[in-house]
Structures are given as structure tokens and as C-alpha cells.
PDB file of N, CA and C in Angstrom:
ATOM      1  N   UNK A   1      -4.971  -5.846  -1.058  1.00  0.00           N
ATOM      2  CA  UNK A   1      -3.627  -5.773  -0.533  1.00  0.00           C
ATOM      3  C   UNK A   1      -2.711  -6.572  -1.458  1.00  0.00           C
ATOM      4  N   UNK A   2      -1.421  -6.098  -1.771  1.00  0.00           N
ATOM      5  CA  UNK A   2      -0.175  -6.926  -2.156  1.00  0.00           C
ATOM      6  C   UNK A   2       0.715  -6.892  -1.490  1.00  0.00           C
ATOM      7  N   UNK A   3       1.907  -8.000  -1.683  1.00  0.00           N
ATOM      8  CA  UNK A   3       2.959  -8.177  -1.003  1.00  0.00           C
ATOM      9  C   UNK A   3       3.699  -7.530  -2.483  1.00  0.00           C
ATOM     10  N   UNK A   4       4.472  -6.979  -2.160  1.00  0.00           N
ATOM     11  CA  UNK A   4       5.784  -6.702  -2.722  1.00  0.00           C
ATOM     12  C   UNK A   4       7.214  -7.207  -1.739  1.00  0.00           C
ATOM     13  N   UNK A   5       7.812  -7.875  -1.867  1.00  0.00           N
ATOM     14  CA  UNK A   5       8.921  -8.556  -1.179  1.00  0.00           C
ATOM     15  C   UNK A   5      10.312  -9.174  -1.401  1.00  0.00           C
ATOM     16  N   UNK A   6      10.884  -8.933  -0.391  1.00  0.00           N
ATOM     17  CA  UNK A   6      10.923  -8.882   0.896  1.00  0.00           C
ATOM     18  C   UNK A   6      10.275  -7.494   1.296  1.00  0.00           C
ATOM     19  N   UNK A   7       9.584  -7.297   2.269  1.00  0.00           N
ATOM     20  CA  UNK A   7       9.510  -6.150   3.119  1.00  0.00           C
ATOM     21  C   UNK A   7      10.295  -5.416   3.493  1.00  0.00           C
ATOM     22  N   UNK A   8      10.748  -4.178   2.970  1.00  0.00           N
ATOM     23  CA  UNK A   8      11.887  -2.995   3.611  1.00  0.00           C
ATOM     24  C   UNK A   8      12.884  -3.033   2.586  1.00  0.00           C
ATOM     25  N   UNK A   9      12.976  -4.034   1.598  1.00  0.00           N
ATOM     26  CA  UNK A   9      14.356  -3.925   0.286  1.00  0.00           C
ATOM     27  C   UNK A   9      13.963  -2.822  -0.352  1.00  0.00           C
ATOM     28  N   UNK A  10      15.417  -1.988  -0.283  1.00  0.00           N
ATOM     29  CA  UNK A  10      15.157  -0.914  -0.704  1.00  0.00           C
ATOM     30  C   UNK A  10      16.041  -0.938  -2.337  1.00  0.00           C
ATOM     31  N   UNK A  11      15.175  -0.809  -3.742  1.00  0.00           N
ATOM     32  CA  UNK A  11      15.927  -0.643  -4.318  1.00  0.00           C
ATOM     33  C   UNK A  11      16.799   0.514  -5.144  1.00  0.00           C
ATOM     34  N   UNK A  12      17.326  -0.040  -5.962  1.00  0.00           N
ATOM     35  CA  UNK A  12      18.383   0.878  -6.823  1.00  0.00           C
ATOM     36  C   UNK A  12      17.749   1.966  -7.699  1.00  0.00           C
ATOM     37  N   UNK A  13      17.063   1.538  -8.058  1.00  0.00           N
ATOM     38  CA  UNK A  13      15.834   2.500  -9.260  1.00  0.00           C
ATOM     39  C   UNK A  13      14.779   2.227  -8.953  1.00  0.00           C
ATOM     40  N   UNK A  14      13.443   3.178  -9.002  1.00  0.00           N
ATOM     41  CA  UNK A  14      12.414   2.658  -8.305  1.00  0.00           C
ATOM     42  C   UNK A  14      11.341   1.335  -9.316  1.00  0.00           C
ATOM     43  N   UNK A  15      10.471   0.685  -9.341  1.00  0.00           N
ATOM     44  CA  UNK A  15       9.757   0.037 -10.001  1.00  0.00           C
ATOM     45  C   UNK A  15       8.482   0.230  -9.942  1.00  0.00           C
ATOM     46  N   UNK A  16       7.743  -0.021 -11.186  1.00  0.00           N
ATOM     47  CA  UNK A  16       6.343   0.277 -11.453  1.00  0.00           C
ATOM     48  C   UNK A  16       5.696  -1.359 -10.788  1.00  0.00           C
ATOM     49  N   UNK A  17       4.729  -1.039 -10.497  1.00  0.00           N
ATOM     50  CA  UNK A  17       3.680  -2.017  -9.319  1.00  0.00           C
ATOM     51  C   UNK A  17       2.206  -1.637  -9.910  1.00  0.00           C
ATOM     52  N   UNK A  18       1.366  -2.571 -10.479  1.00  0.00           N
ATOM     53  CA  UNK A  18       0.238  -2.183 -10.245  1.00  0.00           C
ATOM     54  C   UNK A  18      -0.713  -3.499  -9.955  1.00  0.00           C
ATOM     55  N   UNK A  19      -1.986  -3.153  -8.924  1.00  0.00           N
ATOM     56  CA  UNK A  19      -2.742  -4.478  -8.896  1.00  0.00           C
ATOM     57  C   UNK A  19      -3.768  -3.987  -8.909  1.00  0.00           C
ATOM     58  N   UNK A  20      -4.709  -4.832  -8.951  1.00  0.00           N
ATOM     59  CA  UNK A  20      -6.513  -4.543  -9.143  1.00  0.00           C
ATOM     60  C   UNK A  20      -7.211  -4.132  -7.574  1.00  0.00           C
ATOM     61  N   UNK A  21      -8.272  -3.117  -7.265  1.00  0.00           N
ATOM     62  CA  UNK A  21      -8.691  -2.775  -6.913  1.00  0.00           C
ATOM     63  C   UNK A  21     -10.330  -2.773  -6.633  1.00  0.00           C
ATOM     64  N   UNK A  22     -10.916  -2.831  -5.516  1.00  0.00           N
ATOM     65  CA  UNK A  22     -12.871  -3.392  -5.725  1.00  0.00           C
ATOM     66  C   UNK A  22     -13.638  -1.847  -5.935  1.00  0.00           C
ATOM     67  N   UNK A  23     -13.279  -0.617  -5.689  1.00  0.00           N
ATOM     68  CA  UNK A  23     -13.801   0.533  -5.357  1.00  0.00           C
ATOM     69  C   UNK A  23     -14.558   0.846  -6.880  1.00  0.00           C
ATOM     70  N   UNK A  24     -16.134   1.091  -6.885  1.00  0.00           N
ATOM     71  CA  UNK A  24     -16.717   1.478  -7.934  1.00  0.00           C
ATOM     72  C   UNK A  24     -16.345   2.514  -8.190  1.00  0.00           C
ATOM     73  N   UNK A  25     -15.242   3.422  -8.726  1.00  0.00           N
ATOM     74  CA  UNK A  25     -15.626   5.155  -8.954  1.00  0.00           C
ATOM     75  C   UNK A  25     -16.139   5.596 -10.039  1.00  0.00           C
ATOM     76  N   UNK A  26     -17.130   4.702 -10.628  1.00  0.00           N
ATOM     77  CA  UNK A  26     -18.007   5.249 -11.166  1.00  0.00           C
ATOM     78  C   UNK A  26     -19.405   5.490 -10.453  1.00  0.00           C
ATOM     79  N   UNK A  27     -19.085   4.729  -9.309  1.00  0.00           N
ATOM     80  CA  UNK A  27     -20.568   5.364  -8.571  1.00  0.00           C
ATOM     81  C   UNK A  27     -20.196   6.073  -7.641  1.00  0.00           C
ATOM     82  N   UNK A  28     -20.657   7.302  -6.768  1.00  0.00           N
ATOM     83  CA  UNK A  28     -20.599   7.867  -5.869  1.00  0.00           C
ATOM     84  C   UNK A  28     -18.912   8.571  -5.616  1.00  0.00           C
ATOM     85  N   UNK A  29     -18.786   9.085  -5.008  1.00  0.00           N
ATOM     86  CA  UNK A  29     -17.343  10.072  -4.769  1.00  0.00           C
ATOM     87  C   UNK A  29     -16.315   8.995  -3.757  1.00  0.00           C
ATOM     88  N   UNK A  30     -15.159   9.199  -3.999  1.00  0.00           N
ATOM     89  CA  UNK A  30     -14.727   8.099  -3.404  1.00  0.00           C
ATOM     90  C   UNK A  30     -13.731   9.083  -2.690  1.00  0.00           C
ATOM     91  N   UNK A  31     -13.121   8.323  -1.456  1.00  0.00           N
ATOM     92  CA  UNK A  31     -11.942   8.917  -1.305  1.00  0.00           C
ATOM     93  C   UNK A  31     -10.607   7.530  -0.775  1.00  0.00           C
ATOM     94  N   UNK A  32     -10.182   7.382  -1.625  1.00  0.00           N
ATOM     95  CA  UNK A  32      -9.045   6.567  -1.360  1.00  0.00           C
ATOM     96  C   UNK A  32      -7.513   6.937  -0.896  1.00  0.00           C
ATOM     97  N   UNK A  33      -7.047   5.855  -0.043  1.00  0.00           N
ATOM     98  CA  UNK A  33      -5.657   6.625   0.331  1.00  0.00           C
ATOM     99  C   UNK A  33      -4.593   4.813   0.036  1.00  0.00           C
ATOM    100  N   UNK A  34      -3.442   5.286   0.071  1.00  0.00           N
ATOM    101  CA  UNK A  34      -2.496   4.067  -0.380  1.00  0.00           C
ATOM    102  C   UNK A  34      -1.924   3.863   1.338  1.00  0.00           C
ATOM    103  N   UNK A  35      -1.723   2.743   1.497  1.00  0.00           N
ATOM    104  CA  UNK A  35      -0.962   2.613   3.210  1.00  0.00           C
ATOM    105  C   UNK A  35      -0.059   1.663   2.461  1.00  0.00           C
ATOM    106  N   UNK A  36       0.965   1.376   3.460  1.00  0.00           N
ATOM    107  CA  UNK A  36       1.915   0.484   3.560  1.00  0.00           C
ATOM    108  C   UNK A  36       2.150  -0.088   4.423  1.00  0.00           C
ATOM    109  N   UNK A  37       2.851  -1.667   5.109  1.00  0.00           N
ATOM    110  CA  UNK A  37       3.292  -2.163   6.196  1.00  0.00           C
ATOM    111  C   UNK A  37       4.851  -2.832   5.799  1.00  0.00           C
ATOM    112  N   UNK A  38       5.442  -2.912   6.839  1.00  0.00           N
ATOM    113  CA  UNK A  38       6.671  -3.413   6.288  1.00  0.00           C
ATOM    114  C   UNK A  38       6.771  -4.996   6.915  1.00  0.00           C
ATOM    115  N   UNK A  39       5.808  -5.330   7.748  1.00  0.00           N
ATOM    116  CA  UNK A  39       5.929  -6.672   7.793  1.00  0.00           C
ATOM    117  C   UNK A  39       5.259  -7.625   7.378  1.00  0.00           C
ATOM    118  N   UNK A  40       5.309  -9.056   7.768  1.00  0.00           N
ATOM    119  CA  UNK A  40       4.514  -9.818   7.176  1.00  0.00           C
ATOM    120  C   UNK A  40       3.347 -10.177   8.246  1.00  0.00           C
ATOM    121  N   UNK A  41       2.436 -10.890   7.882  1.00  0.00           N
ATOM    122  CA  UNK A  41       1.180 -11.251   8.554  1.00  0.00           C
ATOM    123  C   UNK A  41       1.833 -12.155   9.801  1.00  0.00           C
ATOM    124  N   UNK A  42       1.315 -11.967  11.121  1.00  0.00           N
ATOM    125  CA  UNK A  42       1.843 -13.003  11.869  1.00  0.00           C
ATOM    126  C   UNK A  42       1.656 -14.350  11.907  1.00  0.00           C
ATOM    127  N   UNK A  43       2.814 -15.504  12.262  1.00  0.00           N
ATOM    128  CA  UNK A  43       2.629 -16.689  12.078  1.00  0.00           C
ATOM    129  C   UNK A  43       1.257 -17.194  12.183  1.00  0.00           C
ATOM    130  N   UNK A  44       0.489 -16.454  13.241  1.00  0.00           N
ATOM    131  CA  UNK A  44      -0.805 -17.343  13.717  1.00  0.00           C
ATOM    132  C   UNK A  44      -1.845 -17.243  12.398  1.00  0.00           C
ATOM    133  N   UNK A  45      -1.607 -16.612  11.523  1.00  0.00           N
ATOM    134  CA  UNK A  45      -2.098 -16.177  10.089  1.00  0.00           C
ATOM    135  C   UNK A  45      -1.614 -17.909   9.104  1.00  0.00           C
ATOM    136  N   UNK A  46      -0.677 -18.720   9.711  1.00  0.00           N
ATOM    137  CA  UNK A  46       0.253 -19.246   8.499  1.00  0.00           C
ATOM    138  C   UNK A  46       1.063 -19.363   8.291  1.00  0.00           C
ATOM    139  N   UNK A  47       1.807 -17.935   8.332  1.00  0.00           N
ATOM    140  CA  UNK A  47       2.839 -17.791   7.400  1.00  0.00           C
ATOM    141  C   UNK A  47       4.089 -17.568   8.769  1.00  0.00           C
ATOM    142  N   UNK A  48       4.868 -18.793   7.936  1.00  0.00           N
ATOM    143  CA  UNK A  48       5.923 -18.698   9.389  1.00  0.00           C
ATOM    144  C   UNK A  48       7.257 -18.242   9.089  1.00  0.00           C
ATOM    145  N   UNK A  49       7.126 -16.950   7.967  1.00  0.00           N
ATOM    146  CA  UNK A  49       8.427 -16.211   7.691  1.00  0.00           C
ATOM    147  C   UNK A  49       9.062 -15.556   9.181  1.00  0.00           C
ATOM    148  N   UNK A  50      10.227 -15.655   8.998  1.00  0.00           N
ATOM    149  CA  UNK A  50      11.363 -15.253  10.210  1.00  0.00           C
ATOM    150  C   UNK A  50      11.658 -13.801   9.798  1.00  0.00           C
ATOM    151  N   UNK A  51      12.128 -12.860  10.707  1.00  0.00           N
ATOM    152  CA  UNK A  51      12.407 -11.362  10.033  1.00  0.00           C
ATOM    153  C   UNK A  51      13.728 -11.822   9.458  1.00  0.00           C
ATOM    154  N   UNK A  52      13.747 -11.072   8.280  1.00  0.00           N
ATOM    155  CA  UNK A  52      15.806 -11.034   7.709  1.00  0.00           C
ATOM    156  C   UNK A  52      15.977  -9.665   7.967  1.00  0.00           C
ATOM    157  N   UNK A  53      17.177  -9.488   8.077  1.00  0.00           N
ATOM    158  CA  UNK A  53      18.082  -8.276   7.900  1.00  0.00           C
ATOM    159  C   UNK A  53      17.415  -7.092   6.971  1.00  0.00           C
ATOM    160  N   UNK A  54      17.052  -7.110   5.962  1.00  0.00           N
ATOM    161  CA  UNK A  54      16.199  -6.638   5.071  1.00  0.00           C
ATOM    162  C   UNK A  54      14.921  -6.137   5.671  1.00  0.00           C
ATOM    163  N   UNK A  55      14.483  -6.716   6.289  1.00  0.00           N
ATOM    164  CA  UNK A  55      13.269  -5.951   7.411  1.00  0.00           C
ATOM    165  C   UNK A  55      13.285  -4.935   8.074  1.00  0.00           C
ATOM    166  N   UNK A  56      12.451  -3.982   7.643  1.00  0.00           N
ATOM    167  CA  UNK A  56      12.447  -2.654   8.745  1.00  0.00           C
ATOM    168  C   UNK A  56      11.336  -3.153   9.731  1.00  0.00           C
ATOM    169  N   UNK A  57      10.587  -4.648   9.779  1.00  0.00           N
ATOM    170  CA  UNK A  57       9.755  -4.507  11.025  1.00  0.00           C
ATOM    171  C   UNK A  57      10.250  -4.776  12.423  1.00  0.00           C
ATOM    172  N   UNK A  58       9.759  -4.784  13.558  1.00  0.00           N
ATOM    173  CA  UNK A  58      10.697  -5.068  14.502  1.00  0.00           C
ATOM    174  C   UNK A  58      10.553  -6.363  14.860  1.00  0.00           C
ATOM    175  N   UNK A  59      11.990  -6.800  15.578  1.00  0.00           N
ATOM    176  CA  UNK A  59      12.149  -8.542  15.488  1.00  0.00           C
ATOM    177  C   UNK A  59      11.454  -9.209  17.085  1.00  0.00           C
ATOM    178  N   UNK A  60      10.580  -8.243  17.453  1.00  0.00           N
ATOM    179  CA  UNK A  60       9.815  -8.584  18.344  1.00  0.00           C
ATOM    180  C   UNK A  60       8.339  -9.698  17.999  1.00  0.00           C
ATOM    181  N   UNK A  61       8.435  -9.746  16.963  1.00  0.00           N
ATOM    182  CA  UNK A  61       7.147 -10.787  16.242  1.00  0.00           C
ATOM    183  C   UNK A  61       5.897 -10.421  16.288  1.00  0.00           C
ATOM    184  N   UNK A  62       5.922  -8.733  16.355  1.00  0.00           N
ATOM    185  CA  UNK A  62       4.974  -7.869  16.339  1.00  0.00           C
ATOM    186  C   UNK A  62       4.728  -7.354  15.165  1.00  0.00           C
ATOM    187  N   UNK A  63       3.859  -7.534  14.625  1.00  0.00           N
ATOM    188  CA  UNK A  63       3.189  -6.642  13.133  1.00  0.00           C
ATOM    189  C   UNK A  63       3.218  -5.275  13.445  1.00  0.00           C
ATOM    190  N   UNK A  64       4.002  -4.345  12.316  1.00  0.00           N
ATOM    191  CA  UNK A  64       4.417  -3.352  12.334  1.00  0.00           C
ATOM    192  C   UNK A  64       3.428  -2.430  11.809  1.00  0.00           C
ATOM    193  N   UNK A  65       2.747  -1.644  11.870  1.00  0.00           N
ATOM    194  CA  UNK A  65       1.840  -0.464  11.998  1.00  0.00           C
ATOM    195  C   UNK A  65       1.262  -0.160  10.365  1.00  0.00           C
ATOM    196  N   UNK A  66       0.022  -0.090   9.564  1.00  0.00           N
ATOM    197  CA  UNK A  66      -0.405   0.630   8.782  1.00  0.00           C
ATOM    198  C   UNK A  66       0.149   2.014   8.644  1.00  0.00           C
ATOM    199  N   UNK A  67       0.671   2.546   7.147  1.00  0.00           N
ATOM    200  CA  UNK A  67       0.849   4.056   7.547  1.00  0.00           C
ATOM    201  C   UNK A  67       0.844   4.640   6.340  1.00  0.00           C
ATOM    202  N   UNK A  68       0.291   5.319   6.421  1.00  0.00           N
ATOM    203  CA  UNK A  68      -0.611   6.027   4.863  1.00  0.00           C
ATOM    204  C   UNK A  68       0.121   7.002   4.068  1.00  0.00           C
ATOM    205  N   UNK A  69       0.797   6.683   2.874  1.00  0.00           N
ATOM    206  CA  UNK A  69       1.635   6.898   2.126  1.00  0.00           C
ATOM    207  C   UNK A  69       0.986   8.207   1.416  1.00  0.00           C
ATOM    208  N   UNK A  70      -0.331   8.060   1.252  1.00  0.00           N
ATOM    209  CA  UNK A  70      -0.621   9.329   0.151  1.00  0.00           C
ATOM    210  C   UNK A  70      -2.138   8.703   0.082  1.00  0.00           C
ATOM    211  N   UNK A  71      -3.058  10.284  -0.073  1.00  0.00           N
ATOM    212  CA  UNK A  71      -4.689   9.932  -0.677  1.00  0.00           C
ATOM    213  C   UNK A  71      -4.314   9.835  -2.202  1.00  0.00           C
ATOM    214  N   UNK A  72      -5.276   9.045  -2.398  1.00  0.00           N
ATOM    215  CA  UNK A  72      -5.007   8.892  -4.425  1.00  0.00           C
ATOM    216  C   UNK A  72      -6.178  10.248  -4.869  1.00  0.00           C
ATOM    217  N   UNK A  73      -5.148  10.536  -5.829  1.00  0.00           N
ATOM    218  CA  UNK A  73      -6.162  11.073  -6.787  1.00  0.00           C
ATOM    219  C   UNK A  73      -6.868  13.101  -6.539  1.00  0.00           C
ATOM    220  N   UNK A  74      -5.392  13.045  -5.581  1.00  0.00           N
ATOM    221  CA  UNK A  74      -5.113  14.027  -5.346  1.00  0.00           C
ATOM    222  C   UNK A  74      -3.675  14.739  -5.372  1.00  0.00           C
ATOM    223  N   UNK A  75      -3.709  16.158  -5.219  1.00  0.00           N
ATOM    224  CA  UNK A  75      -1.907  16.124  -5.390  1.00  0.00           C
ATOM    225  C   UNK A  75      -1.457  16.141  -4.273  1.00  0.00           C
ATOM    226  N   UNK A  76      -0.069  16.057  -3.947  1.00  0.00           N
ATOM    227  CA  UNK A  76       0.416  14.610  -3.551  1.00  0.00           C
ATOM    228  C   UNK A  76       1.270  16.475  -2.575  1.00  0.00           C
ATOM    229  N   UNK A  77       1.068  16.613  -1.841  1.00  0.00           N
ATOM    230  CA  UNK A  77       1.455  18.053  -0.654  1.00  0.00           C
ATOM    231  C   UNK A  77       2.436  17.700  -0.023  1.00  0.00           C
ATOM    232  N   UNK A  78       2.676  16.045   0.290  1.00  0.00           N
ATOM    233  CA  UNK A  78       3.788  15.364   1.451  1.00  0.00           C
ATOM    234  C   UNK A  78       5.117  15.187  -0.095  1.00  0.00           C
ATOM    235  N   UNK A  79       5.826  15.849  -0.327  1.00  0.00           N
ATOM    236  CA  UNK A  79       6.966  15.283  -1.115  1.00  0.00           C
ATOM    237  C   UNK A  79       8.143  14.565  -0.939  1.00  0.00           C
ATOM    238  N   UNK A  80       7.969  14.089   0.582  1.00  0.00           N
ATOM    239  CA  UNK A  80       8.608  13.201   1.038  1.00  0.00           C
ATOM    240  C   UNK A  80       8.470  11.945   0.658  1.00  0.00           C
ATOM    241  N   UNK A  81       7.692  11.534   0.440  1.00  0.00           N
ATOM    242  CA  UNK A  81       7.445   9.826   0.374  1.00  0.00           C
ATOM    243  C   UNK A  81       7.812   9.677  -1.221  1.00  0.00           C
ATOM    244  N   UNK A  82       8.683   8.469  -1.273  1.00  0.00           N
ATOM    245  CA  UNK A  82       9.277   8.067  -2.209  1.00  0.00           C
ATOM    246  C   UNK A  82       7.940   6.815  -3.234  1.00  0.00           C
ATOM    247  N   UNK A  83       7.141   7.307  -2.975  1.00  0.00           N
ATOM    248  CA  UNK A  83       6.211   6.657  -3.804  1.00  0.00           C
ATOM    249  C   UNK A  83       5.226   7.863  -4.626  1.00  0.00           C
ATOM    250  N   UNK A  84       4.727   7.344  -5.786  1.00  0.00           N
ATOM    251  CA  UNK A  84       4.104   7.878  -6.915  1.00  0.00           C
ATOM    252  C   UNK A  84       3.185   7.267  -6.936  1.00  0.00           C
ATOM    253  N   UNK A  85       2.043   7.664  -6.839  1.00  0.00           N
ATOM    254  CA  UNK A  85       0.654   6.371  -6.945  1.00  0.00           C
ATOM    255  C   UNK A  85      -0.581   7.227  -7.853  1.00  0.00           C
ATOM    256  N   UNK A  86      -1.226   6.369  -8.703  1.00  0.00           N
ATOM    257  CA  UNK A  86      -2.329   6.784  -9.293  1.00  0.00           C
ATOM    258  C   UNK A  86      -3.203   5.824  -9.087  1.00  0.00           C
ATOM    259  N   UNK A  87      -4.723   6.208  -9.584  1.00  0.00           N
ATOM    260  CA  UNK A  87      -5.419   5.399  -9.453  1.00  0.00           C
ATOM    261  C   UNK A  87      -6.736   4.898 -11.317  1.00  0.00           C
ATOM    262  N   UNK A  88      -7.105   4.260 -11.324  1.00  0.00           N
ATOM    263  CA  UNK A  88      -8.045   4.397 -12.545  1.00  0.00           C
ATOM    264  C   UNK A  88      -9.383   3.456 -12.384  1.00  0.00           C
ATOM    265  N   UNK A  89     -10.208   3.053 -12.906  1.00  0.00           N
ATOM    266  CA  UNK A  89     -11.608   2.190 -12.714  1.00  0.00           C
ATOM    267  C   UNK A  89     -10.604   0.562 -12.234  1.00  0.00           C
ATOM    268  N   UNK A  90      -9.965   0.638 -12.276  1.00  0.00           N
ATOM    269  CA  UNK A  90      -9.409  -0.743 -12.142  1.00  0.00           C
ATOM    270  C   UNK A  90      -8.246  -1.476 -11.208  1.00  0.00           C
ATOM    271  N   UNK A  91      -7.631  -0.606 -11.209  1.00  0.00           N
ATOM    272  CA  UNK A  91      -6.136  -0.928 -10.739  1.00  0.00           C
ATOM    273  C   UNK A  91      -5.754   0.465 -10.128  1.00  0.00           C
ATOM    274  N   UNK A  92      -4.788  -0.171  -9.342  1.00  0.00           N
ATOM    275  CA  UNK A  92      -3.814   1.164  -8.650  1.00  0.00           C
ATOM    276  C   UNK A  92      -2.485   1.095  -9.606  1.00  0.00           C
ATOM    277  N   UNK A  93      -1.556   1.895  -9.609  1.00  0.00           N
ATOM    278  CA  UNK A  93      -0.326   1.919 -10.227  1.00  0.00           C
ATOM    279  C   UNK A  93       0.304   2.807  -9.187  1.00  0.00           C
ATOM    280  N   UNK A  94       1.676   1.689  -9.007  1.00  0.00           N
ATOM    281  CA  UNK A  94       2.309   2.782  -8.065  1.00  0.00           C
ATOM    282  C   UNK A  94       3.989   2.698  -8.668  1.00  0.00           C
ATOM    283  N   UNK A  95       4.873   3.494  -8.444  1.00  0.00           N
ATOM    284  CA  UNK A  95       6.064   3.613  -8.782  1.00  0.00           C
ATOM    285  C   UNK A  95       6.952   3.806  -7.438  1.00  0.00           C
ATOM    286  N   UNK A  96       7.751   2.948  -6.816  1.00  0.00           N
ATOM    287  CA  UNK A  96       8.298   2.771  -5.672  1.00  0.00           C
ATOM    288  C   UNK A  96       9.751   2.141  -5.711  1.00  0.00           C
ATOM    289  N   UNK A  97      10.812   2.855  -4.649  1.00  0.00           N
ATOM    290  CA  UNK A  97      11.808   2.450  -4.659  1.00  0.00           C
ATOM    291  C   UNK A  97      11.776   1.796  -3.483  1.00  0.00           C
ATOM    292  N   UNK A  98      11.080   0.652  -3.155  1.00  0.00           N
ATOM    293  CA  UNK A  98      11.249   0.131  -1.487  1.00  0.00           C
ATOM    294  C   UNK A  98      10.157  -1.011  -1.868  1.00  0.00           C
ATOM    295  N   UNK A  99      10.102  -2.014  -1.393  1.00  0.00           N
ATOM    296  CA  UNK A  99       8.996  -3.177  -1.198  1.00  0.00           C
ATOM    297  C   UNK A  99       8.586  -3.310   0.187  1.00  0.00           C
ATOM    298  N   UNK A 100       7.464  -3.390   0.070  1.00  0.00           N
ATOM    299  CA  UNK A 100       6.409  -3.739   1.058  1.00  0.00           C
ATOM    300  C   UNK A 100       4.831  -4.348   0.843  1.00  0.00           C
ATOM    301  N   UNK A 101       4.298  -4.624   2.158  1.00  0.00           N
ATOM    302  CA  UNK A 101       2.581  -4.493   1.420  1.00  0.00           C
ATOM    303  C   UNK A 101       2.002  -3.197   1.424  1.00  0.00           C
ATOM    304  N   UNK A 102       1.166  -3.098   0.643  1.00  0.00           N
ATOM    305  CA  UNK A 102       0.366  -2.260  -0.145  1.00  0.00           C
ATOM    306  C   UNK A 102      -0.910  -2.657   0.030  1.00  0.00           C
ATOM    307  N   UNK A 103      -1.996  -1.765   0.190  1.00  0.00           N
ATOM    308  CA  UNK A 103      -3.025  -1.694   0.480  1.00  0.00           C
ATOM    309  C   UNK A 103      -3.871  -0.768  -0.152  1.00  0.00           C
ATOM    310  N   UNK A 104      -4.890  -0.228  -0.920  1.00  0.00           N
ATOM    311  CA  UNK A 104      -5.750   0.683  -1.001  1.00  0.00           C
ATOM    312  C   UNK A 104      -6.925   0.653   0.092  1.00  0.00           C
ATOM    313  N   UNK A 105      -6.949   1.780   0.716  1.00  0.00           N
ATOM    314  CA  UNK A 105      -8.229   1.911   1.432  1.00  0.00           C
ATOM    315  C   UNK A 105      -9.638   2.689   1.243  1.00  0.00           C
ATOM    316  N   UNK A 106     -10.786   2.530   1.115  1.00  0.00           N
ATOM    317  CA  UNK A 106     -11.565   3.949   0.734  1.00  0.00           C
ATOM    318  C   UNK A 106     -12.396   4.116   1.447  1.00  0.00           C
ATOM    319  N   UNK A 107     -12.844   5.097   1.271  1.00  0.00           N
ATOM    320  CA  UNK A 107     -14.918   5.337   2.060  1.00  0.00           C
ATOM    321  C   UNK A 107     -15.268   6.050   0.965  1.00  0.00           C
ATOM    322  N   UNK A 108     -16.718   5.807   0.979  1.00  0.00           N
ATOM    323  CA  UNK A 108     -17.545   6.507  -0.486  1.00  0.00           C
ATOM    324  C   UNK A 108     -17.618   8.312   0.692  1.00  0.00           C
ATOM    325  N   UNK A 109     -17.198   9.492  -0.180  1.00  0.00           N
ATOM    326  CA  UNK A 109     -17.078  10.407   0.080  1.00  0.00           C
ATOM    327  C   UNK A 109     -18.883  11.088   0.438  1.00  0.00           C
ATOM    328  N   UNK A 110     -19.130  10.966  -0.671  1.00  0.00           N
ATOM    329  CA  UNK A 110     -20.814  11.610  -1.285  1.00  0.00           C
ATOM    330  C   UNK A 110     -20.885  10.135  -1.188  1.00  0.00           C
ATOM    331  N   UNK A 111     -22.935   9.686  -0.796  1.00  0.00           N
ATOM    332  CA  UNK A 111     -23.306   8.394  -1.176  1.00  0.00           C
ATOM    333  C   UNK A 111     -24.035   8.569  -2.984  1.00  0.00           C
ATOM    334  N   UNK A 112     -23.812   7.485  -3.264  1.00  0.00           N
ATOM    335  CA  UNK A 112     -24.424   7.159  -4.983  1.00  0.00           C
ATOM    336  C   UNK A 112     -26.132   7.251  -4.766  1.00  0.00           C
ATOM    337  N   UNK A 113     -26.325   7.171  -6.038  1.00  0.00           N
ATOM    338  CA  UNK A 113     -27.806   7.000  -5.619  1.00  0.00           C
ATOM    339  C   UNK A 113     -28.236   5.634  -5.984  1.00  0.00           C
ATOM    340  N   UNK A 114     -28.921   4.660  -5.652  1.00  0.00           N
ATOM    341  CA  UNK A 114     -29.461   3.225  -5.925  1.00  0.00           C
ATOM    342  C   UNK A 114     -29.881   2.855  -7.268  1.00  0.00           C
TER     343      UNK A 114
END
């Protein structure tokens, strides 16, 4: 997971983002998808950020919902979502006009063999 932040700033031109990733795809078939959240972890986590104005989460002090932007590494059918994401042995790369956290998720599709 990354923070990109504030949560919900939406910007002017979009920006390239990329971070490292644990998924072997060199072993076994993978299937990965990109999610997003727009808030932050709740205080009882730590972190005792207040919502700003800039927040699309709600100011109820409720963590705002996982929601899956796109599977990687496939073509991309939803052309709505203002994100571009690839994937490679290492890192995700994504191109986004909005900050939030970011997440890769996977399950091995086919299992590898030992």
C-alpha cells in the first residue's frame, strides 16, 4: 500500500506514481487488481489526522471503503477511471490525476509448481 496525499486532491495534470510490489509473476499466473481508499487509517491505528476539506472521506471518522480501480495487466474495458496502471516483476506504475492510497491486491490464478 501507498499513501499518495492528501486523500481526494484532485490535480491539474495527472502524475506518474510508482512503488514496489511482493507478487512473484514469475511463478505461477497471477491475477492482480489496483484499489484505492480516500481516507486515512483510523486514529486507533496512530495516526490522528483530522478530515480537511480536500477529503472525499466522510467526516464521520469512518474509514471509507476499498474500491477497485482496474485488474492489472489487462485491458482496461471501464474507461471511466481516471487512472492508468501497469504492472512489471517489481513495481506498479500508475498515472493519476487524484491522490489517495493505493494498494495492489492478488491471488495466484493457476498454482506454480514447488
Amino acid at each position: 500500500m501507498v499513501l499518495a496525499g492528501p486523500p481526494g486532491l484532485r490535480l491539474r495534470k495527472p502524475a506518474a506514481l510508482a512503488f514496489p510490489h511482493c507478487a512473484d509473476l514469475r511463478r505461477g499466473a497471477w491475477e492482480l487488481a489496483l484499489y484505492h481508499c480516500d481516507s486515512f487509517p483510523s486514529s486507533s491505528s496512530g495516526n490522528t489526522h483530522k478530515s480537511s476539506s480536500t477529503d472525499r472521506s466522510a467526516d464521520n471518522g469512518e474509514e471509507s471503503p476499498w474500491v477497485k480501480l482496474v485488474t492489472l495487466g489487462r485491458e482496461q474495458q471501464d474507461h471511466s477511471s481516471s487512472v492508468l496502471a501497469s504492472i512489471d516483476l517489481q513495481s506498479c506504475h500508475l498515472l493519476t490525476d487524484f491522490f489517495t492510497r493505493f494498494c495492489v491486491v492478488g491471488q495466484v490464478e493457476k498454482p506454480f509448481d514447488l
